[in-house]
PDB file of N, CA and C in Angstrom:
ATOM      1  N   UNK A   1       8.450   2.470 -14.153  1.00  0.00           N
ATOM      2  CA  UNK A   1       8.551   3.336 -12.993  1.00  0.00           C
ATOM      3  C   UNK A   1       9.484   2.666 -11.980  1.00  0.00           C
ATOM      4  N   UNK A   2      10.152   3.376 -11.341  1.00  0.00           N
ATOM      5  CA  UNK A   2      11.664   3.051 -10.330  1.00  0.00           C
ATOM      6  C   UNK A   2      10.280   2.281  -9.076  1.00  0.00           C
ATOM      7  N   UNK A   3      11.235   1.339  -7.895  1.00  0.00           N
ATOM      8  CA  UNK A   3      10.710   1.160  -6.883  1.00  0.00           C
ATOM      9  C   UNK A   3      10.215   1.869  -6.212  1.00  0.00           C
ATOM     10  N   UNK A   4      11.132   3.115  -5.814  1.00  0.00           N
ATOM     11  CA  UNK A   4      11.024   4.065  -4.961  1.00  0.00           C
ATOM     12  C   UNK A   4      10.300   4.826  -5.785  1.00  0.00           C
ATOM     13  N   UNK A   5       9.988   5.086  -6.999  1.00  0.00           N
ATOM     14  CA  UNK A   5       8.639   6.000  -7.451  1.00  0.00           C
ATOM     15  C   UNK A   5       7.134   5.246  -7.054  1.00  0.00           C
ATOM     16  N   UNK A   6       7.581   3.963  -7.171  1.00  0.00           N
ATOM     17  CA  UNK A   6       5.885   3.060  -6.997  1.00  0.00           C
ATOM     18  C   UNK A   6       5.624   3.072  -5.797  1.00  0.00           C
ATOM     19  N   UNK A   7       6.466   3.280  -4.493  1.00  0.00           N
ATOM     20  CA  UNK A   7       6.572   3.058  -2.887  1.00  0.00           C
ATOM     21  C   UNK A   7       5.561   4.520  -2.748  1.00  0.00           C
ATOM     22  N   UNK A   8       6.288   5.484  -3.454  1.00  0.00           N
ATOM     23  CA  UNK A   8       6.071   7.164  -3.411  1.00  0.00           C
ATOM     24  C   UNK A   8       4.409   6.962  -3.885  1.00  0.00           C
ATOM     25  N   UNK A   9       4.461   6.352  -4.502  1.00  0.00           N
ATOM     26  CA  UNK A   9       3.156   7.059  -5.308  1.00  0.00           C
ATOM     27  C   UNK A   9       2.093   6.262  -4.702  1.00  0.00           C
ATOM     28  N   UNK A  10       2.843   4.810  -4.078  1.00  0.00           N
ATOM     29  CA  UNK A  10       0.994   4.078  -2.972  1.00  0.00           C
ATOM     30  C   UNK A  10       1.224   4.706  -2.199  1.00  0.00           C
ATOM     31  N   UNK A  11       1.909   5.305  -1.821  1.00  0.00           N
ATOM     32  CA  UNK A  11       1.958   6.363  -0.147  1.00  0.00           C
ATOM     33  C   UNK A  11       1.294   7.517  -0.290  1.00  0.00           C
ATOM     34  N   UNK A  12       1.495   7.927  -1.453  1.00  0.00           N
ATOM     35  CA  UNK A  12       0.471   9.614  -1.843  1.00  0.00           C
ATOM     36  C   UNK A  12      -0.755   8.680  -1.517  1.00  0.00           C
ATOM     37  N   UNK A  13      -1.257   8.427  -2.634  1.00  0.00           N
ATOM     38  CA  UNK A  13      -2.162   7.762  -3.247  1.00  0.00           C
ATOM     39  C   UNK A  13      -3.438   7.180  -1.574  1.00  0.00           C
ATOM     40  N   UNK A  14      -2.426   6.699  -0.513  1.00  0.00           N
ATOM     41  CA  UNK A  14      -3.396   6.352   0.736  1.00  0.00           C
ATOM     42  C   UNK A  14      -3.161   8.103   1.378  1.00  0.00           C
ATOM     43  N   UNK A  15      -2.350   8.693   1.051  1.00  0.00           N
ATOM     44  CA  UNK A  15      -2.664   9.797   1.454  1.00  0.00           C
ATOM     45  C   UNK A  15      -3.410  10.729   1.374  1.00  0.00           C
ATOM     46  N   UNK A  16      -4.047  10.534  -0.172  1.00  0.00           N
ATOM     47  CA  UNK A  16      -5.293  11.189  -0.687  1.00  0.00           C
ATOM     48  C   UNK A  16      -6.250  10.788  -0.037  1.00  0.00           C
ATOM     49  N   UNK A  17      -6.625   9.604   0.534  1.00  0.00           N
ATOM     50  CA  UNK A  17      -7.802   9.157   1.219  1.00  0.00           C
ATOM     51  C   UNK A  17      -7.925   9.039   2.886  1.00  0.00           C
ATOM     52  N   UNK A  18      -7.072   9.866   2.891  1.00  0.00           N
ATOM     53  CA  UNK A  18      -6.990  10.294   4.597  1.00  0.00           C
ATOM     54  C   UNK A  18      -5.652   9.240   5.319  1.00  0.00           C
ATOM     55  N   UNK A  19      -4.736   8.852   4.635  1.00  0.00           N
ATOM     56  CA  UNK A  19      -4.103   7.425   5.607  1.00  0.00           C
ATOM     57  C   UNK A  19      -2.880   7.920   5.589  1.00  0.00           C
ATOM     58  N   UNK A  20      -2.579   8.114   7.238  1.00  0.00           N
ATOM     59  CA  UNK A  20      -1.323   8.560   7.105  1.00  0.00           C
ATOM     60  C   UNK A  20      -0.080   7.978   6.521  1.00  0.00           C
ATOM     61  N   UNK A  21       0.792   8.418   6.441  1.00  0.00           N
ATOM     62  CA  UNK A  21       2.389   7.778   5.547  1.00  0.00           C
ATOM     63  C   UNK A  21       2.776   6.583   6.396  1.00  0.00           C
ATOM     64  N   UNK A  22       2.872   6.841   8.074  1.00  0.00           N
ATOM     65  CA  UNK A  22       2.935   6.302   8.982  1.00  0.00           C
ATOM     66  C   UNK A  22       2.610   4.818   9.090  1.00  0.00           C
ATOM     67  N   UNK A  23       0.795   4.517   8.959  1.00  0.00           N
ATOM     68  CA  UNK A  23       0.075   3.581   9.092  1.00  0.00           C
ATOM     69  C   UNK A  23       0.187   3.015   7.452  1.00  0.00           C
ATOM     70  N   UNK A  24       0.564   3.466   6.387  1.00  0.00           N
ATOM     71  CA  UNK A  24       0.986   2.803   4.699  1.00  0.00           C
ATOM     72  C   UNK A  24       2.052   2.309   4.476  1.00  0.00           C
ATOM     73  N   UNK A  25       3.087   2.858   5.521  1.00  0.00           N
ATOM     74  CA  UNK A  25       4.408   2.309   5.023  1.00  0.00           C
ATOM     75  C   UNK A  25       4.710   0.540   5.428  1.00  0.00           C
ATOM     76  N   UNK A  26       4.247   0.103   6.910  1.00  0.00           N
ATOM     77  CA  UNK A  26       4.237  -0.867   6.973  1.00  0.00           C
ATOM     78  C   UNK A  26       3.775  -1.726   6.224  1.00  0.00           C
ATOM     79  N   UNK A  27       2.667  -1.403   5.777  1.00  0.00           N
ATOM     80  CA  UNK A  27       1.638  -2.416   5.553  1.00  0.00           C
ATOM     81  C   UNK A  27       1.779  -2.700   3.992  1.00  0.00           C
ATOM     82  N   UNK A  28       2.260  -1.668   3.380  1.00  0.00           N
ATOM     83  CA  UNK A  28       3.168  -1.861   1.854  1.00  0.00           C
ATOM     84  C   UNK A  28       4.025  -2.635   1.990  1.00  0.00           C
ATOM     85  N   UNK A  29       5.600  -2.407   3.220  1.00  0.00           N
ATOM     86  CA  UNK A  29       6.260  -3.223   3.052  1.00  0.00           C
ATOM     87  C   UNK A  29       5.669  -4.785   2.967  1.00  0.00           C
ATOM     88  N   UNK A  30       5.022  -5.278   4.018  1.00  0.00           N
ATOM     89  CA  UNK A  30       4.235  -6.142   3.927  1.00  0.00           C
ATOM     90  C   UNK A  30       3.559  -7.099   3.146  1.00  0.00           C
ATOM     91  N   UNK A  31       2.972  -6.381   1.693  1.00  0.00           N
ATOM     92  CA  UNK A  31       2.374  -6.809   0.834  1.00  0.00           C
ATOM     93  C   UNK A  31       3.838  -6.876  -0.168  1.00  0.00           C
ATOM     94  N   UNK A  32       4.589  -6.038  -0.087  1.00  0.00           N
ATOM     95  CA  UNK A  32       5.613  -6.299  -1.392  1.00  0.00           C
ATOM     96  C   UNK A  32       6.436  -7.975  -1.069  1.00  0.00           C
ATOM     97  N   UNK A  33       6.306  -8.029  -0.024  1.00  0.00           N
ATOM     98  CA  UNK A  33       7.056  -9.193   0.843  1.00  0.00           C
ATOM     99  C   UNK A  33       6.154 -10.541   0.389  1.00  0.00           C
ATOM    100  N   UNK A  34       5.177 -10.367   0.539  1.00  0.00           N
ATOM    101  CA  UNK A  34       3.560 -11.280  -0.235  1.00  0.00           C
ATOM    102  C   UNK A  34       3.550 -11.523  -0.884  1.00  0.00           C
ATOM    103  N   UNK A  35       3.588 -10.556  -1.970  1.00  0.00           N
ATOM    104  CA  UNK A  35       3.514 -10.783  -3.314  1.00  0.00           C
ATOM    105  C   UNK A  35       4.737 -10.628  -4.301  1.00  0.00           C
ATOM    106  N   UNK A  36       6.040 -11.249  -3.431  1.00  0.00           N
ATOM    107  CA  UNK A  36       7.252 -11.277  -4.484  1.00  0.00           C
ATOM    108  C   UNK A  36       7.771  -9.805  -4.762  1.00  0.00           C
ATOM    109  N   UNK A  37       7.111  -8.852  -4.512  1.00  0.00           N
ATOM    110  CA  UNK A  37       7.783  -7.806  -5.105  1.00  0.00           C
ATOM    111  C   UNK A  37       6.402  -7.266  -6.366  1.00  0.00           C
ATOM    112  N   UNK A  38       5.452  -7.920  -6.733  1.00  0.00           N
ATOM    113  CA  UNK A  38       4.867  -7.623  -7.900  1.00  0.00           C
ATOM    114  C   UNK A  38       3.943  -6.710  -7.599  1.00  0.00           C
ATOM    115  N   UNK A  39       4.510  -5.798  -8.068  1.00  0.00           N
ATOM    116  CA  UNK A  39       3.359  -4.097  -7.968  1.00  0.00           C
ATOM    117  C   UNK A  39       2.242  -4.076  -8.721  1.00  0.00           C
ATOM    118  N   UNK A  40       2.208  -4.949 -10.026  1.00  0.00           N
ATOM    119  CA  UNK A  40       1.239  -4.903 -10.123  1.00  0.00           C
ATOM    120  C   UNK A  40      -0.392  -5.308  -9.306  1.00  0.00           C
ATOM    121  N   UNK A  41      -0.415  -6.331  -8.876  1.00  0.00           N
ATOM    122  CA  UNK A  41      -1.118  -6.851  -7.368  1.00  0.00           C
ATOM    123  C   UNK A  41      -1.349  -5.308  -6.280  1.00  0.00           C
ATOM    124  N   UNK A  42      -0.908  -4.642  -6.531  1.00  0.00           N
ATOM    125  CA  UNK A  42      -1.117  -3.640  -5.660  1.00  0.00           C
ATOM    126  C   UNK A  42      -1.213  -2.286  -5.974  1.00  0.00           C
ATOM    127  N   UNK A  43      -1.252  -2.387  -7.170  1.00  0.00           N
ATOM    128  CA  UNK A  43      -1.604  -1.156  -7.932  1.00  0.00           C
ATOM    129  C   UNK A  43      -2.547  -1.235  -8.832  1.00  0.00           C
ATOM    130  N   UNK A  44      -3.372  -2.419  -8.586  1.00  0.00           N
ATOM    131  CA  UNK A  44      -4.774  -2.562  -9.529  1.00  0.00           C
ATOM    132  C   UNK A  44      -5.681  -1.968  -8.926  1.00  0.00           C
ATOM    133  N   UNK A  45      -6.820  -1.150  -9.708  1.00  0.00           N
ATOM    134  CA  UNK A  45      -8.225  -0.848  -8.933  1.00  0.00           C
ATOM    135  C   UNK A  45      -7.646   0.205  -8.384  1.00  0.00           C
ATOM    136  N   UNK A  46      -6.468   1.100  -8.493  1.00  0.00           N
ATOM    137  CA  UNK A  46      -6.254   2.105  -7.245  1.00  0.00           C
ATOM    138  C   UNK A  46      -5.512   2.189  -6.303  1.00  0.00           C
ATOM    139  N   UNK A  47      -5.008   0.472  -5.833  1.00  0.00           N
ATOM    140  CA  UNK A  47      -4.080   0.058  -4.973  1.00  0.00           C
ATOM    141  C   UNK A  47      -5.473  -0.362  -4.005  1.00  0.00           C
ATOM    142  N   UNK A  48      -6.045  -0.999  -4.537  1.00  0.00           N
ATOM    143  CA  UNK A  48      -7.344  -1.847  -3.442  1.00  0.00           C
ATOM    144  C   UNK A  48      -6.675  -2.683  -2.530  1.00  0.00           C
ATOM    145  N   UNK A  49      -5.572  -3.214  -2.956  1.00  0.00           N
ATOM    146  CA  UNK A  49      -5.044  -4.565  -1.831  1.00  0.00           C
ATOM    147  C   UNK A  49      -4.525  -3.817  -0.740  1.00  0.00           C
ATOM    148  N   UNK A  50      -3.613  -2.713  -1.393  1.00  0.00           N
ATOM    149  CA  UNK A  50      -3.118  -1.750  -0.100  1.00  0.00           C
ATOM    150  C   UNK A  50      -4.176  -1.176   1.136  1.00  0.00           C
ATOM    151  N   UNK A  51      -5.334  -0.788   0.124  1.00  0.00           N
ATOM    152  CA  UNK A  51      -6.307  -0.186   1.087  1.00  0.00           C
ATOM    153  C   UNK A  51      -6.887  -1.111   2.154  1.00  0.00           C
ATOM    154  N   UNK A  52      -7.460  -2.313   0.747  1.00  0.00           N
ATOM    155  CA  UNK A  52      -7.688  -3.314   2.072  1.00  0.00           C
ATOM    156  C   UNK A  52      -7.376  -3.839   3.261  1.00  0.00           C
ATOM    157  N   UNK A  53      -5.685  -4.216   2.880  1.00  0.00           N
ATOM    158  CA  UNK A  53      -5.082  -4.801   3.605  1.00  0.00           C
ATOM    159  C   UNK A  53      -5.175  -3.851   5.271  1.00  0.00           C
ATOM    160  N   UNK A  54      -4.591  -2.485   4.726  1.00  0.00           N
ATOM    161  CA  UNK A  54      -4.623  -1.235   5.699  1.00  0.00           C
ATOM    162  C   UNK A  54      -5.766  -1.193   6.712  1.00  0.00           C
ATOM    163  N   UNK A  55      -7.020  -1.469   6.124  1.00  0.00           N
ATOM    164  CA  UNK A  55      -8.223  -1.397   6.744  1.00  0.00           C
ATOM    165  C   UNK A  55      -8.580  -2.813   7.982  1.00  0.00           C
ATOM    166  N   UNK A  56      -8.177  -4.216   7.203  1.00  0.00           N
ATOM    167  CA  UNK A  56      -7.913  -5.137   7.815  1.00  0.00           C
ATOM    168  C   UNK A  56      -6.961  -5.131   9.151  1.00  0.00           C
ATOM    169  N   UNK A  57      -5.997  -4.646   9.105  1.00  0.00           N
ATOM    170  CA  UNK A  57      -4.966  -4.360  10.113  1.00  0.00           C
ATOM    171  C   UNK A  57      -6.020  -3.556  11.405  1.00  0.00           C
ATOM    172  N   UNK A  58      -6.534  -2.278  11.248  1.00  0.00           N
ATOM    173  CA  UNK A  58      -7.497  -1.451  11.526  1.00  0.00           C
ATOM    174  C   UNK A  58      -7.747  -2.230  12.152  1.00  0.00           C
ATOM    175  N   UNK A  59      -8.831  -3.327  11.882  1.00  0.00           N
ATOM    176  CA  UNK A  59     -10.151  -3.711  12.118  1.00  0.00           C
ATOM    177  C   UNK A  59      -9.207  -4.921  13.254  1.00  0.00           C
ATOM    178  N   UNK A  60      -8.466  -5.406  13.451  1.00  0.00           N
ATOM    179  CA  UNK A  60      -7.705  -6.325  13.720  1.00  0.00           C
ATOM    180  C   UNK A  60      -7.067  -5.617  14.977  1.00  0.00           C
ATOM    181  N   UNK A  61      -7.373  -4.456  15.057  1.00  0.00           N
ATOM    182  CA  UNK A  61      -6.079  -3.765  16.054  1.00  0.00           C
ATOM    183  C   UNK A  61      -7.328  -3.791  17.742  1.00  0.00           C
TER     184      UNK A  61
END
């Protein structure tokens, strides 16, 4: 799958669970920056690290 399909699809994907595009896009860039680039790390479980991370930020704000 292309970058820009895997970017597309954790952005649906927090979009299904109420999170806007807005508050996902950072926080993706973020983790791709973390973790080298490796999607897999962030597309396990659902994209749990994304969610987490997202929620952490939240909780932090």
């Amino acid at each position: 799958m292309a970058p820009h399909s895997r970017f597309n699809s954790a952005v649906q994907a927090m979009r299904d669970i109420g999170i806007p595009s807005k508050t996902v896009k950072p926080v993706l860039r973020k983790l791709l920056e973390l973790y080298d680039d490796n999607w897999a790390l962030i597309e396990e479980e659902s994209y749990r690290a994304l969610a987490d991370a997202i929620f952490e930020q939240q909780d932090s704000q």
